[in-house]
C-alpha atoms as a PDB file:
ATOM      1  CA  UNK A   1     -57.350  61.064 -35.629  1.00  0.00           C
ATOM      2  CA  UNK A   2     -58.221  58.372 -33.125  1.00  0.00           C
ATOM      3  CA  UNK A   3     -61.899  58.519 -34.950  1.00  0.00           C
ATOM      4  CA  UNK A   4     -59.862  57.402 -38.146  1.00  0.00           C
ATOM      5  CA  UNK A   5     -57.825  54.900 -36.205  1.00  0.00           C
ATOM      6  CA  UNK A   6     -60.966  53.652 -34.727  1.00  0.00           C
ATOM      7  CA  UNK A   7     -62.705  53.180 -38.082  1.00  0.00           C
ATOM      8  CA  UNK A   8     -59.892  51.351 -39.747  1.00  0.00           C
ATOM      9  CA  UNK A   9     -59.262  49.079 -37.051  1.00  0.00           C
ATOM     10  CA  UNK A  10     -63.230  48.278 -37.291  1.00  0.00           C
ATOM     11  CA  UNK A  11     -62.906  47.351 -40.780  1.00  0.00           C
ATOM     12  CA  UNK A  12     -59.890  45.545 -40.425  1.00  0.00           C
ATOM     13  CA  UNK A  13     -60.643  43.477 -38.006  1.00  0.00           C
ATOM     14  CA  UNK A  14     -63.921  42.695 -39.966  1.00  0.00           C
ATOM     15  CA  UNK A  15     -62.410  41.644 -42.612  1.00  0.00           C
ATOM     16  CA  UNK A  16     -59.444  39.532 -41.337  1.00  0.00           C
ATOM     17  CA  UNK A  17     -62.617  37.769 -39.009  1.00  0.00           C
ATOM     18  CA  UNK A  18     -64.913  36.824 -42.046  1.00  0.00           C
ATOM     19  CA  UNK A  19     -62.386  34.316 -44.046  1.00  0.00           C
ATOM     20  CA  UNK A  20     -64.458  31.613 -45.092  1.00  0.00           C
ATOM     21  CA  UNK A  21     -63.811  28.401 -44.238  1.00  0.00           C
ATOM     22  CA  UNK A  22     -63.835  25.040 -46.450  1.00  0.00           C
ATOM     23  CA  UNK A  23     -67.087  23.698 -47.665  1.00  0.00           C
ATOM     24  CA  UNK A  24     -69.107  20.821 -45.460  1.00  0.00           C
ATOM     25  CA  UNK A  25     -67.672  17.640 -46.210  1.00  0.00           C
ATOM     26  CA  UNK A  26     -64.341  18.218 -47.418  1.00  0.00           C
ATOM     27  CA  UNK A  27     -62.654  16.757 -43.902  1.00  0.00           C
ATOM     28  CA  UNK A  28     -59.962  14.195 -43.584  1.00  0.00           C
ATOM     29  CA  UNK A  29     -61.529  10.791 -42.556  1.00  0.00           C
ATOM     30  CA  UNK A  30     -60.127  11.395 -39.131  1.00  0.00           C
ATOM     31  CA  UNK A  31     -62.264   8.761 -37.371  1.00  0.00           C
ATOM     32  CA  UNK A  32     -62.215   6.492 -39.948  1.00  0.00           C
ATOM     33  CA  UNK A  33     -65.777   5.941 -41.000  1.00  0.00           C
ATOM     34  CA  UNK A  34     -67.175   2.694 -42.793  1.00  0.00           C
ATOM     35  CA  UNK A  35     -69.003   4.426 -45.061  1.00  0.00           C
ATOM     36  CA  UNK A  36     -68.347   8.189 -46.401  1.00  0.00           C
ATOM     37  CA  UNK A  37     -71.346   8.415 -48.257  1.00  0.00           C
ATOM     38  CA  UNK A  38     -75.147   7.327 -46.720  1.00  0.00           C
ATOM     39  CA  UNK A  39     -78.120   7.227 -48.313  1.00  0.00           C
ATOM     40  CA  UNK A  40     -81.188   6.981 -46.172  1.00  0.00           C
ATOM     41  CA  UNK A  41     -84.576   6.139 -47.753  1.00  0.00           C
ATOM     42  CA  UNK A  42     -87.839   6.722 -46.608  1.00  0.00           C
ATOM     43  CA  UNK A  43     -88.625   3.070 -46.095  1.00  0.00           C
ATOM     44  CA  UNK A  44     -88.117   0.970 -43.041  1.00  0.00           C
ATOM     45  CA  UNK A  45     -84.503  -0.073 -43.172  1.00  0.00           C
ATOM     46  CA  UNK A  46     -81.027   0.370 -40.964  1.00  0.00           C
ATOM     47  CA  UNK A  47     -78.282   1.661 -41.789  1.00  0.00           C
ATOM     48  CA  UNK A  48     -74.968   1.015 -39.765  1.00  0.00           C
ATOM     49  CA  UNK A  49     -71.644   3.091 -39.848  1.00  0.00           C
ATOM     50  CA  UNK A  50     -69.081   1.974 -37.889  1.00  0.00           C
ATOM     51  CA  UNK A  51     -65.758   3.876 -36.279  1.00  0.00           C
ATOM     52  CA  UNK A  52     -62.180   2.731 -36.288  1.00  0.00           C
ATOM     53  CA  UNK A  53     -61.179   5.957 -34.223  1.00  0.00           C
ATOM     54  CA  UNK A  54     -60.286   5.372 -30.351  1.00  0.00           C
ATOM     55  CA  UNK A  55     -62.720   9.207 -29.690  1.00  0.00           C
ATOM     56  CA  UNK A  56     -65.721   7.679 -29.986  1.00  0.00           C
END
């Protein structure tokens, strides 16, 4: 019985710890960035993203 118990708890436990969680990217703008969206090249150029949030 405590084999059983044992077994069950296993699988529940597995299964309550592999909830998936939302895709990358799909955060509130919590620091408020200047830009959401970058795109870097390969050439020689800067790229500047600035922070209204008081964390950074």
């Amino acid at each position: 019985m405590s084999k059983l118990l044992a077994i069950i708890s296993f699988f529940l436990l597995m299964f309550i710890s592999c909830k998936t969680s939302d895709v990358d990217s799909k955060w509130e703008d919590n620091i408020k960035l200047s830009e959401n969206n970058i795109t870097i090249s390969a050439e020689a150029t800067t790229v500047l993203n600035t922070t209204e949030g008081s964390s950074w």
